[in-house]
PDB file of N, CA and C in Angstrom:
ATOM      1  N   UNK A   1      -5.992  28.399  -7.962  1.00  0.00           N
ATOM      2  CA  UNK A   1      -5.960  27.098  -8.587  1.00  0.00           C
ATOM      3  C   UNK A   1      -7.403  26.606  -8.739  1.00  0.00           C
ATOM      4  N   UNK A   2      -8.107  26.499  -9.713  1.00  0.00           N
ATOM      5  CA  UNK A   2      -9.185  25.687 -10.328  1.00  0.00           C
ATOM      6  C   UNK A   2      -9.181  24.331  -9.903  1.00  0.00           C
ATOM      7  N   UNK A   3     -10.352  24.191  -9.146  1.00  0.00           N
ATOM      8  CA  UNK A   3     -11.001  23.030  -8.766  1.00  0.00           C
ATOM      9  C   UNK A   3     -11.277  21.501  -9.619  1.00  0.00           C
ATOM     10  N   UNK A   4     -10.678  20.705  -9.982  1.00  0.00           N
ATOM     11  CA  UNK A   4     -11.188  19.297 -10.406  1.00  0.00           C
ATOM     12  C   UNK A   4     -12.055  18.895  -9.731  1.00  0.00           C
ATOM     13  N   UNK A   5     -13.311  18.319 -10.752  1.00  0.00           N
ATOM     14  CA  UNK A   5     -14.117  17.447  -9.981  1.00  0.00           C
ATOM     15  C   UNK A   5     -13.651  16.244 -11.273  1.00  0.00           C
ATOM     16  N   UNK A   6     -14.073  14.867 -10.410  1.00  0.00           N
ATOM     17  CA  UNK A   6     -13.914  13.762 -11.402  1.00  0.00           C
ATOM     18  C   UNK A   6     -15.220  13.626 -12.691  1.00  0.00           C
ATOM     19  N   UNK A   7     -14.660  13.129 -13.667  1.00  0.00           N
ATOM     20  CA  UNK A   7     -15.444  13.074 -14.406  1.00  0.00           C
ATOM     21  C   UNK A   7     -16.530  12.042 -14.263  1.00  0.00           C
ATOM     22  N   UNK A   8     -17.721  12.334 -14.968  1.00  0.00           N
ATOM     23  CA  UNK A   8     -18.939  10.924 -14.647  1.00  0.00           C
ATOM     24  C   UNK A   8     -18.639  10.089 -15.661  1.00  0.00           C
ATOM     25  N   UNK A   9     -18.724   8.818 -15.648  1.00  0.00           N
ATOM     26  CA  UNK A   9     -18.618   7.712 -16.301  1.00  0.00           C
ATOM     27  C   UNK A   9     -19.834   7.430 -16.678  1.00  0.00           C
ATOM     28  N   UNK A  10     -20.486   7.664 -18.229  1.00  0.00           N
ATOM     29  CA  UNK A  10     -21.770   7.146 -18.331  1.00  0.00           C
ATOM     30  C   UNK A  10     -21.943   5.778 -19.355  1.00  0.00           C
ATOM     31  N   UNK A  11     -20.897   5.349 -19.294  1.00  0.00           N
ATOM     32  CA  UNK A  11     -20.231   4.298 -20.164  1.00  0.00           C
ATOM     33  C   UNK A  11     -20.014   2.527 -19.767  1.00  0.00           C
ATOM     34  N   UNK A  12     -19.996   1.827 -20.497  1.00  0.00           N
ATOM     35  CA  UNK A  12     -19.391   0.476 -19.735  1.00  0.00           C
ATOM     36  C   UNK A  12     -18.090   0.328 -20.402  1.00  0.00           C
ATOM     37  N   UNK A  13     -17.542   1.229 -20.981  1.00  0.00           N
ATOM     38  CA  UNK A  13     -16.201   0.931 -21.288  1.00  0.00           C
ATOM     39  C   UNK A  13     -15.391   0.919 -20.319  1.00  0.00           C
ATOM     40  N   UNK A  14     -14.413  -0.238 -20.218  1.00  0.00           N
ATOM     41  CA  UNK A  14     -13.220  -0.431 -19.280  1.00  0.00           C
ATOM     42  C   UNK A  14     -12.178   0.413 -18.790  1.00  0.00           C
ATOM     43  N   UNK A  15     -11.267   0.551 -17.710  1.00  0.00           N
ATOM     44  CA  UNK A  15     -10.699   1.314 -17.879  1.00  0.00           C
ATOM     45  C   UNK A  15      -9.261   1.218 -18.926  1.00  0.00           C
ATOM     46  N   UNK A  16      -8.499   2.277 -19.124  1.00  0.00           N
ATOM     47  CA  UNK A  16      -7.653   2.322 -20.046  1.00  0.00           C
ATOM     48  C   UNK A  16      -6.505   1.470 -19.410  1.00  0.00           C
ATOM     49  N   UNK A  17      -5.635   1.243 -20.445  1.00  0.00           N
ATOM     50  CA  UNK A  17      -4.465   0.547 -20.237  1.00  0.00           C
ATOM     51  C   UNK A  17      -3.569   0.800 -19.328  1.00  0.00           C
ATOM     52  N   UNK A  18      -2.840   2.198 -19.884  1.00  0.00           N
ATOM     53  CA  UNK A  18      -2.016   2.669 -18.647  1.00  0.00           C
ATOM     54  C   UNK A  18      -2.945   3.302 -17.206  1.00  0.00           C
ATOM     55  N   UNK A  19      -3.670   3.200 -17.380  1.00  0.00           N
ATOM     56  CA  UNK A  19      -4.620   3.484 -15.148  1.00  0.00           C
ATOM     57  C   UNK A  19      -4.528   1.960 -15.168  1.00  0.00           C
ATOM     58  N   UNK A  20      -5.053   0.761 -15.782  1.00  0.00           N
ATOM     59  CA  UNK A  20      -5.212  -0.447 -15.242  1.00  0.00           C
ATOM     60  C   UNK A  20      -3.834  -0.930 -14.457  1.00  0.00           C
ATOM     61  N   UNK A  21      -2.593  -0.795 -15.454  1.00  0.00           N
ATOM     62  CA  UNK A  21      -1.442  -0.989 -15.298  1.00  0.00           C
ATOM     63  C   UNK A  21      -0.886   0.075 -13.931  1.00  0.00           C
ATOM     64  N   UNK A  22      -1.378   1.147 -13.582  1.00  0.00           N
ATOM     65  CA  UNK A  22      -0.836   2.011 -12.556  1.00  0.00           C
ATOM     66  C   UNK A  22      -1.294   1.434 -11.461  1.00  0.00           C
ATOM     67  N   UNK A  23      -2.641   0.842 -11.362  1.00  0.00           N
ATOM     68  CA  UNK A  23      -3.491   0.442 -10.644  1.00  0.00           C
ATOM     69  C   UNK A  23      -3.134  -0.913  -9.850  1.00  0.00           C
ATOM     70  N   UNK A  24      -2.898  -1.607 -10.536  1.00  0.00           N
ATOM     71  CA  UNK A  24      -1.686  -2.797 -10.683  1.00  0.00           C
ATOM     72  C   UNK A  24      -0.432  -3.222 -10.014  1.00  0.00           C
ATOM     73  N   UNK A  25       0.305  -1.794 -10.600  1.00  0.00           N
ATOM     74  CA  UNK A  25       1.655  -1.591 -10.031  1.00  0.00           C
ATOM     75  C   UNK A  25       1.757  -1.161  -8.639  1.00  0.00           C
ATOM     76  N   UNK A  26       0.424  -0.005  -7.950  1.00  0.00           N
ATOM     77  CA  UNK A  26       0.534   0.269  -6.911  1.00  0.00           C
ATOM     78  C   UNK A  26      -0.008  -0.418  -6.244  1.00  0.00           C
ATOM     79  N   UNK A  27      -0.699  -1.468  -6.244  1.00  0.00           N
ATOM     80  CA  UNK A  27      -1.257  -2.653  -5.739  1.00  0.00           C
ATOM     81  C   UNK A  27      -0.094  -3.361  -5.154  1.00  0.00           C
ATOM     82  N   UNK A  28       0.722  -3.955  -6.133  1.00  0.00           N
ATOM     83  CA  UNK A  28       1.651  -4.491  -6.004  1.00  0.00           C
ATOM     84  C   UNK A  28       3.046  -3.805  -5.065  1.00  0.00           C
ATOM     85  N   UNK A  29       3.482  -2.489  -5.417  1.00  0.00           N
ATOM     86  CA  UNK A  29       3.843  -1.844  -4.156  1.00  0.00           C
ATOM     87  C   UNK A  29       4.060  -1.875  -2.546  1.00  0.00           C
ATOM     88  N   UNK A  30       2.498  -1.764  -2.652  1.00  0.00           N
ATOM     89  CA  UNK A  30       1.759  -1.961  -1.288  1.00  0.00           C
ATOM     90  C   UNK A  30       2.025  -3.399  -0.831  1.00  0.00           C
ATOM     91  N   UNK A  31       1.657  -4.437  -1.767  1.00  0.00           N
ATOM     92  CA  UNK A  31       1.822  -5.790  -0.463  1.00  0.00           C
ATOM     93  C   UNK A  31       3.198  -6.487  -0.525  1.00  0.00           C
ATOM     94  N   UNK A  32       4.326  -5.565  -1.439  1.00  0.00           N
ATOM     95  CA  UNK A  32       5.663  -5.659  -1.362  1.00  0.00           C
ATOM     96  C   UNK A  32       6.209  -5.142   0.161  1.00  0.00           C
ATOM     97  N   UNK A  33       5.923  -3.493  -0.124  1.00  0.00           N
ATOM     98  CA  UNK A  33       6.080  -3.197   1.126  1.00  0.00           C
ATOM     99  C   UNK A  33       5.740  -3.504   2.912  1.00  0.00           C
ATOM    100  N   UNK A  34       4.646  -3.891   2.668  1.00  0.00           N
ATOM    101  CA  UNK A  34       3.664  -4.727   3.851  1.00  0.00           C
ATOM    102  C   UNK A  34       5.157  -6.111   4.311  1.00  0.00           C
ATOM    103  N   UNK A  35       5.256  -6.393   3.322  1.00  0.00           N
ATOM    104  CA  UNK A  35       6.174  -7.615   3.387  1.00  0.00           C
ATOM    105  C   UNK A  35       7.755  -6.903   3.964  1.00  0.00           C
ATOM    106  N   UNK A  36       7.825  -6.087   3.531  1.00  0.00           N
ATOM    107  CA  UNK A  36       9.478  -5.528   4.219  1.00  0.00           C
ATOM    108  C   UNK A  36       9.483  -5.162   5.408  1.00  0.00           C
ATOM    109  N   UNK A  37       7.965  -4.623   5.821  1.00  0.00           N
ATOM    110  CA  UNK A  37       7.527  -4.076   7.004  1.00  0.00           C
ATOM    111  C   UNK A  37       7.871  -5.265   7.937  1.00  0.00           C
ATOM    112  N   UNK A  38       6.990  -6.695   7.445  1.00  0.00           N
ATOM    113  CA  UNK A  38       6.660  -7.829   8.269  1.00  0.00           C
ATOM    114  C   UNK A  38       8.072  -8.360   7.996  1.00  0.00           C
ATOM    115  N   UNK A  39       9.457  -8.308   7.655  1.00  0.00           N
ATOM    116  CA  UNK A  39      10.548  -8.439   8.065  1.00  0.00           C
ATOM    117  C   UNK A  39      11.777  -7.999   9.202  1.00  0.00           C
ATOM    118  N   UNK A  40      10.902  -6.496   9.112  1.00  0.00           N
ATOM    119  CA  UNK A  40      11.503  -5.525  10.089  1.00  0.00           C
ATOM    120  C   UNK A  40      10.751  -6.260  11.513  1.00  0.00           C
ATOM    121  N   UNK A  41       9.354  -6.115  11.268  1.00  0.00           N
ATOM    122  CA  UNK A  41       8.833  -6.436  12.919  1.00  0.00           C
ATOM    123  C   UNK A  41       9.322  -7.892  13.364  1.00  0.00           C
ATOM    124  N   UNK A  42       9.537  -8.539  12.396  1.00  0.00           N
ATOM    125  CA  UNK A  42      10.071  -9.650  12.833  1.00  0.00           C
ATOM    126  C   UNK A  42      11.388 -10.171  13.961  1.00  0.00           C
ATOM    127  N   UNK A  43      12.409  -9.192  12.598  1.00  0.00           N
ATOM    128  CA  UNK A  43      13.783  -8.548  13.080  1.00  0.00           C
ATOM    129  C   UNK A  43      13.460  -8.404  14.903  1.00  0.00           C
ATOM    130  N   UNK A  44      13.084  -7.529  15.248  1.00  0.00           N
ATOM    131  CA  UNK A  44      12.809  -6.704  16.161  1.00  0.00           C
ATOM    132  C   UNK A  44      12.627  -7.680  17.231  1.00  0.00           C
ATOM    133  N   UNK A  45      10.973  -8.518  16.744  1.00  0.00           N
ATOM    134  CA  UNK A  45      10.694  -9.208  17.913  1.00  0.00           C
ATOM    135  C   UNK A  45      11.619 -10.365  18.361  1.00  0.00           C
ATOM    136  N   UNK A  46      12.709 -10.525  17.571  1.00  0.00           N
ATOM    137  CA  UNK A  46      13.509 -11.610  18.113  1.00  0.00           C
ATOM    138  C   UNK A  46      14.770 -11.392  18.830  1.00  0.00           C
ATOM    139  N   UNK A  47      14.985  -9.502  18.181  1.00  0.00           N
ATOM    140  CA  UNK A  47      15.597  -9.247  19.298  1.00  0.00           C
ATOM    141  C   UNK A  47      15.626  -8.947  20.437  1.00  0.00           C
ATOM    142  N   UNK A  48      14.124  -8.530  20.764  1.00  0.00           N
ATOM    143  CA  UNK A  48      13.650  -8.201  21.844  1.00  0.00           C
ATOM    144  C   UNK A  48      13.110  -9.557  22.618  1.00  0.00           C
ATOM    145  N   UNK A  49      13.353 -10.548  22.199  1.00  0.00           N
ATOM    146  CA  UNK A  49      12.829 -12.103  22.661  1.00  0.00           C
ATOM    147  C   UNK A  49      11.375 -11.835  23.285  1.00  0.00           C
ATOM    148  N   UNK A  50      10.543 -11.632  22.108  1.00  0.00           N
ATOM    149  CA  UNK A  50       8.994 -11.710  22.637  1.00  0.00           C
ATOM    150  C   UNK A  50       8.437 -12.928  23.469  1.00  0.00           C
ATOM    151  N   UNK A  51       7.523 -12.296  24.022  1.00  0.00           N
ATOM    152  CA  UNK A  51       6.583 -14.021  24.256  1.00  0.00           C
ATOM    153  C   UNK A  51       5.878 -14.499  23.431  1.00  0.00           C
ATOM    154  N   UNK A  52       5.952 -16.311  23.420  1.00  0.00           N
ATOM    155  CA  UNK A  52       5.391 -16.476  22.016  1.00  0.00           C
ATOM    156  C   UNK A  52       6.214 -16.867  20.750  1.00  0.00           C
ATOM    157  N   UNK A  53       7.731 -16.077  20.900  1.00  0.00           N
ATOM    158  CA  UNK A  53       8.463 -15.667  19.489  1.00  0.00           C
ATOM    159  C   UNK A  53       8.575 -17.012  18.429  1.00  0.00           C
ATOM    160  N   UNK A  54       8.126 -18.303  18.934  1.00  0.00           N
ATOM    161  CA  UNK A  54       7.650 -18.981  17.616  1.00  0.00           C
ATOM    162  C   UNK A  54       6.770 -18.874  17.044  1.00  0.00           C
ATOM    163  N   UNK A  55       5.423 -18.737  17.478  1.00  0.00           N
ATOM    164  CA  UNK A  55       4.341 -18.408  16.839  1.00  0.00           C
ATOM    165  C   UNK A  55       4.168 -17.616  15.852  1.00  0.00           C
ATOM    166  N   UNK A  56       4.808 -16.035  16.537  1.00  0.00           N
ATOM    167  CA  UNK A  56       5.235 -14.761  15.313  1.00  0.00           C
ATOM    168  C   UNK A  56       6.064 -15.032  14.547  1.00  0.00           C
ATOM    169  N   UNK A  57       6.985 -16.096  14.789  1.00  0.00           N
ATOM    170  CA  UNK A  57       8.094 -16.677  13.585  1.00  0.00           C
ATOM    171  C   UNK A  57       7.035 -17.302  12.436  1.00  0.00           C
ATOM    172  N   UNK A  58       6.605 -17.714  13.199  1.00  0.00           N
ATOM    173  CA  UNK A  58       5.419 -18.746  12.106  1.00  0.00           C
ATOM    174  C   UNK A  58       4.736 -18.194  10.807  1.00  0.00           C
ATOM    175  N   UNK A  59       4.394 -17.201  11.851  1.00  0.00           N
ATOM    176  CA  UNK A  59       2.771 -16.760  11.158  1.00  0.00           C
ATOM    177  C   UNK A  59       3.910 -15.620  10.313  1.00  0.00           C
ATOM    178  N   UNK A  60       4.822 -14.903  10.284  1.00  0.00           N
ATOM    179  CA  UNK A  60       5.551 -13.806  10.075  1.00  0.00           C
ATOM    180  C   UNK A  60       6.261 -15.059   8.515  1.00  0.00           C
ATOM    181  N   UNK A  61       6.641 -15.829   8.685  1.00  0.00           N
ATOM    182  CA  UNK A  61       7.340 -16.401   7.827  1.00  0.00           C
ATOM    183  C   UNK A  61       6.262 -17.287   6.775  1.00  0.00           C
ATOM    184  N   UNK A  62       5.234 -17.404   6.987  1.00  0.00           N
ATOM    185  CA  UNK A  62       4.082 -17.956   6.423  1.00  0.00           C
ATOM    186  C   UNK A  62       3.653 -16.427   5.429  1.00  0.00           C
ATOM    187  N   UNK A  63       3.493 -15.784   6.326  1.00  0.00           N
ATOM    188  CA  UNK A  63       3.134 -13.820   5.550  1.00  0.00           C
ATOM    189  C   UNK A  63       3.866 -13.772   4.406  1.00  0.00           C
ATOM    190  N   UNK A  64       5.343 -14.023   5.072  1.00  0.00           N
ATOM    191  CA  UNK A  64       6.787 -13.481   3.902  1.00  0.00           C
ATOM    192  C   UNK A  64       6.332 -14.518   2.934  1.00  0.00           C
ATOM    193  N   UNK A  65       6.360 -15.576   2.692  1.00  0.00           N
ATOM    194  CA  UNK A  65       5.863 -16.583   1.688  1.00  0.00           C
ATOM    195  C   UNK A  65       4.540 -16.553   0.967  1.00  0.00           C
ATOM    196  N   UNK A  66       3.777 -15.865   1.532  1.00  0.00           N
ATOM    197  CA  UNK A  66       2.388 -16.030   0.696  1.00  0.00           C
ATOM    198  C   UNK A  66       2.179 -14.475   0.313  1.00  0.00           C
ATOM    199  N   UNK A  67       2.558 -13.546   0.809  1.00  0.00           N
ATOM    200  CA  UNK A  67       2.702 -12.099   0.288  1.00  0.00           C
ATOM    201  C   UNK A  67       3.498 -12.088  -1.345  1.00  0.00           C
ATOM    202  N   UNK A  68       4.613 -12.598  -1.717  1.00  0.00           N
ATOM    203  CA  UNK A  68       4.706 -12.062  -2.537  1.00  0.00           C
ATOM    204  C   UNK A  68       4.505 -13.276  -3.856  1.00  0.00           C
ATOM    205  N   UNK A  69       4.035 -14.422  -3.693  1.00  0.00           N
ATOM    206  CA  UNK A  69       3.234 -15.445  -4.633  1.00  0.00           C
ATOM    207  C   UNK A  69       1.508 -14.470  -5.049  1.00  0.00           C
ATOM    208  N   UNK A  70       0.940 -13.518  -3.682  1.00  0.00           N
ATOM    209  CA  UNK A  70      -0.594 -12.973  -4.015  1.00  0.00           C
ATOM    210  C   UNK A  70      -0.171 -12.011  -5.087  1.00  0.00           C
ATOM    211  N   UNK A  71       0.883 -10.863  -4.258  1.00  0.00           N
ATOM    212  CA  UNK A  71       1.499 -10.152  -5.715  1.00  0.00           C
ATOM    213  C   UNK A  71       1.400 -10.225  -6.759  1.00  0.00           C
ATOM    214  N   UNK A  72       2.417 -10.945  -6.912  1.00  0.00           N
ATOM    215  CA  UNK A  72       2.340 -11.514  -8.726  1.00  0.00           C
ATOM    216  C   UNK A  72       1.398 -12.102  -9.114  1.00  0.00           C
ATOM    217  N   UNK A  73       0.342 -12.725  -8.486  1.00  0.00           N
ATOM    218  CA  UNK A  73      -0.752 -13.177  -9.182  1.00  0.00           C
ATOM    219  C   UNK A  73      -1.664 -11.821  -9.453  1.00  0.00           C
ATOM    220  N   UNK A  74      -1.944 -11.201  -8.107  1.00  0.00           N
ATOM    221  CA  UNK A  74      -2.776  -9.964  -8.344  1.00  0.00           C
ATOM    222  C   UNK A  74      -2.508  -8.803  -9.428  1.00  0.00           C
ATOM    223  N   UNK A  75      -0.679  -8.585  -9.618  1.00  0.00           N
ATOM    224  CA  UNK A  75      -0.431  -7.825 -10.288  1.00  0.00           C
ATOM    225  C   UNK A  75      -0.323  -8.166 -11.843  1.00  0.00           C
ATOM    226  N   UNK A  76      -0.978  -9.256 -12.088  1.00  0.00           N
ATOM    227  CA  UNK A  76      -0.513 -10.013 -13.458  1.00  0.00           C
ATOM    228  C   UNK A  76      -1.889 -10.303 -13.749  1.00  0.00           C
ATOM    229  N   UNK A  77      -2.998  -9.879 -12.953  1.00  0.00           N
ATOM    230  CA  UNK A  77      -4.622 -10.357 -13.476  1.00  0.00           C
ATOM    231  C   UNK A  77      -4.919  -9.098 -13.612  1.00  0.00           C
ATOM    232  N   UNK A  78      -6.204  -8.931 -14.642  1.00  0.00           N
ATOM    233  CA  UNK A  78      -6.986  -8.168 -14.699  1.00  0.00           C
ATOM    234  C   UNK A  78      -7.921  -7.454 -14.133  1.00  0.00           C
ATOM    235  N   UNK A  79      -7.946  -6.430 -14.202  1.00  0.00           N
ATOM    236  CA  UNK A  79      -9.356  -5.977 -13.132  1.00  0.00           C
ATOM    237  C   UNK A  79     -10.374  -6.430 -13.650  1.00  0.00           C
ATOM    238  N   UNK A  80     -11.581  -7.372 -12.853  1.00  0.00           N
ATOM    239  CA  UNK A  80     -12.474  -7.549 -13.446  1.00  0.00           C
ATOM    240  C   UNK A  80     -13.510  -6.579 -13.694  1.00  0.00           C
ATOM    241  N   UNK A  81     -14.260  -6.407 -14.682  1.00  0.00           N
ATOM    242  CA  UNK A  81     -14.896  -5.348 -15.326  1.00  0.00           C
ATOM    243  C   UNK A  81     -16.497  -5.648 -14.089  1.00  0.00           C
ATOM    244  N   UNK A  82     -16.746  -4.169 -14.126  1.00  0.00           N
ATOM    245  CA  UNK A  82     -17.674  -4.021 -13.750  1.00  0.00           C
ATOM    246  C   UNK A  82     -18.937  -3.559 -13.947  1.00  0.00           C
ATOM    247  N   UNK A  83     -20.243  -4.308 -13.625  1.00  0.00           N
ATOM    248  CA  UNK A  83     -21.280  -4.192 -14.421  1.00  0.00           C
ATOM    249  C   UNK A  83     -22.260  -3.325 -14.665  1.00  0.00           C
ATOM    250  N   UNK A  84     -21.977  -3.601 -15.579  1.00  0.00           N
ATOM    251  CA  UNK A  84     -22.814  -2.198 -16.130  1.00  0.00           C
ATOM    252  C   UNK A  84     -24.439  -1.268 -15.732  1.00  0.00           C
ATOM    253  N   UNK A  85     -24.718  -0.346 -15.900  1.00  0.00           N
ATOM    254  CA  UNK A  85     -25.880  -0.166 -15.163  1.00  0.00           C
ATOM    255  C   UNK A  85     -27.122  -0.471 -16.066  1.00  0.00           C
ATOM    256  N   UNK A  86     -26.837  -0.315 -17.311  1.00  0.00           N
ATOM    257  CA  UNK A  86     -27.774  -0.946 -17.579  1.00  0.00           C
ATOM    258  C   UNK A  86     -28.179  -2.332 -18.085  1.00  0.00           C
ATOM    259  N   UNK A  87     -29.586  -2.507 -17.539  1.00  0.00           N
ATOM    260  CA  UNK A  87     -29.785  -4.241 -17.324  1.00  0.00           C
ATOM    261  C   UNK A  87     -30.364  -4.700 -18.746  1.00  0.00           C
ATOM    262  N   UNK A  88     -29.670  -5.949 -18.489  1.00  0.00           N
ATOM    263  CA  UNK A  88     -30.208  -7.092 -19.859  1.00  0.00           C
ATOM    264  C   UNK A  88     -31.007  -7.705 -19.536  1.00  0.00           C
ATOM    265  N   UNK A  89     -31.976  -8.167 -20.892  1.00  0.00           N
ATOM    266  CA  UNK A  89     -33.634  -8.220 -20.430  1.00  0.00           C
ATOM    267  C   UNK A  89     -33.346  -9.584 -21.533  1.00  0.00           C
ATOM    268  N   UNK A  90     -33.346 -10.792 -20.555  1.00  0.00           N
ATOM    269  CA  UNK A  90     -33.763 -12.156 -21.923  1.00  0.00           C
ATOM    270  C   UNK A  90     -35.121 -12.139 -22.598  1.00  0.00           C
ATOM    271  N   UNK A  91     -35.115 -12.460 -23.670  1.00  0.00           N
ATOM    272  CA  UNK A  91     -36.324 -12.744 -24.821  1.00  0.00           C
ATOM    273  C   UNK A  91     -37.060 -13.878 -24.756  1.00  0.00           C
ATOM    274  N   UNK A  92     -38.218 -13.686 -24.249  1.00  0.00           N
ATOM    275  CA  UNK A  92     -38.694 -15.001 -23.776  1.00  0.00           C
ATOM    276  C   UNK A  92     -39.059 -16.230 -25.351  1.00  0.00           C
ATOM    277  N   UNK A  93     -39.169 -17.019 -25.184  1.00  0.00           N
ATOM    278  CA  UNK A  93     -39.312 -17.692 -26.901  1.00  0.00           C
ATOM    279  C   UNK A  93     -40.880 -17.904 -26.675  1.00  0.00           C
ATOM    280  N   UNK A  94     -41.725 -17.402 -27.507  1.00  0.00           N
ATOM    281  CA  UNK A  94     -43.015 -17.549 -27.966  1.00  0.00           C
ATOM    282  C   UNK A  94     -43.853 -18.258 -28.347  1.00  0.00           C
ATOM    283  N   UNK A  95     -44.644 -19.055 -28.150  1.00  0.00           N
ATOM    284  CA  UNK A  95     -45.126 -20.385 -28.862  1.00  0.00           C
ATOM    285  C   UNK A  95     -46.123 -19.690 -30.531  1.00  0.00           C
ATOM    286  N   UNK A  96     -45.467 -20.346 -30.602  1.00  0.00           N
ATOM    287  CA  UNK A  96     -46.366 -20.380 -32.158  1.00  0.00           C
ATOM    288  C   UNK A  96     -47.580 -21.010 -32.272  1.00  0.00           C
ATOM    289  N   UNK A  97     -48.719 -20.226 -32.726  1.00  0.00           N
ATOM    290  CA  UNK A  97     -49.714 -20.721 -33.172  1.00  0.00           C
ATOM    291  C   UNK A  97     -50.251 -21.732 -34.569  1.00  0.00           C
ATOM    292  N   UNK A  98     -51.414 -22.597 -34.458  1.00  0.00           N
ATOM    293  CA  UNK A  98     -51.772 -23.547 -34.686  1.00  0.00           C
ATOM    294  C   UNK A  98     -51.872 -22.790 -36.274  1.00  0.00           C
ATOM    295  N   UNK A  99     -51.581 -23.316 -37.241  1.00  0.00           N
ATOM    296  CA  UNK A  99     -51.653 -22.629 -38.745  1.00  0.00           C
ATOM    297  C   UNK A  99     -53.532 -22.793 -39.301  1.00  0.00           C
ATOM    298  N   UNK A 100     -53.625 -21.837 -39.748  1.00  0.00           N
ATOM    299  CA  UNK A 100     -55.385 -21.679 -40.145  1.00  0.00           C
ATOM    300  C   UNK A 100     -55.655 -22.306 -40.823  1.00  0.00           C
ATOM    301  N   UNK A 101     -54.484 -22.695 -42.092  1.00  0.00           N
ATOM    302  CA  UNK A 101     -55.217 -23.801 -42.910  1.00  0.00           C
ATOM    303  C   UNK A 101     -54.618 -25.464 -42.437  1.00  0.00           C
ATOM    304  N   UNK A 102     -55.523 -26.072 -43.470  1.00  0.00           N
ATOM    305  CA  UNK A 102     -55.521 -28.060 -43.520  1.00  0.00           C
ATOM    306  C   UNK A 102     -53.955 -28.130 -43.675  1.00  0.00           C
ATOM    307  N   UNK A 103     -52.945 -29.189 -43.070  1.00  0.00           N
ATOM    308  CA  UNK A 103     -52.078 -29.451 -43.330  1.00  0.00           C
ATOM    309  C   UNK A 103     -52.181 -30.816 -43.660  1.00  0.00           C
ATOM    310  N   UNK A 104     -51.104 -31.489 -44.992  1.00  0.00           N
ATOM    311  CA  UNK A 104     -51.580 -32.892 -45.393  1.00  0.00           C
ATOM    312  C   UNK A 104     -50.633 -33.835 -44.795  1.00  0.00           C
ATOM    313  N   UNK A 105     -51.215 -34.842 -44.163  1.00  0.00           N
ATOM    314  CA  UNK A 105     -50.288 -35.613 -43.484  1.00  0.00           C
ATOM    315  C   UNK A 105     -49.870 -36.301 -44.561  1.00  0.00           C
ATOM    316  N   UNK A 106     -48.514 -37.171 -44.052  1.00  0.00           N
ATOM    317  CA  UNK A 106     -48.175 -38.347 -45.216  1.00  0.00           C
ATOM    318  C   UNK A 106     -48.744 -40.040 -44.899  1.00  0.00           C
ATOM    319  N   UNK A 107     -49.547 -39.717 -44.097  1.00  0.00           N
ATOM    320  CA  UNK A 107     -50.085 -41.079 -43.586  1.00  0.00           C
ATOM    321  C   UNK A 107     -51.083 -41.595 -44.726  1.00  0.00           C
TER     322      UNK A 107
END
């Protein structure tokens, strides 16, 4: 089997649609699952009557609520683009010189 190496990016073009969107989706995956996880341990610690077991109610039910509001925000934004290597150089503005000939006032 022939070796892949990744390709070099010598570009500032973005990435493509469907990787952004994969990228996205498995993002989203992940802090779905995190969240089923933090249901199970929950489960658990109350059957096992931890010490504490309001606190972990707390903070466990605060998780379940703010886990899957980050989701959908995260999985519904864009990756922000990243900058490019090569640098932009501002144009400084120049003063203009005094003109060689008489100019006629209207005074």
């Amino acid at each position: 089997m022939a070796r892949r190496e990744k390709a070099t990016s010598i570009t500032d073009a973005a990435m493509s649609l469907d990787e952004e969107r994969r990228y996205r989706t498995i993002r989203y995956v992940v802090m779905m699952s995190i969240r089923g996880l933090l249901v199970i341990v929950l489960g658990i610690l109350v059957m096992a009557e931890a010490p504490l077991l309001w606190l972990w109610l707390a903070l466990g039910i605060v998780g379940m609520a703010v886990l899957p509001w980050l989701a959908v925000l995260l999985a519904n934004d864009r990756l922000a683009r990243k900058p490019g290597v090569f640098t932009r150089h501002q144009r400084r503005a120049q003063t203009l010189e005094a003109p060689e000939h008489r100019m006629i006032d209207s005074e």
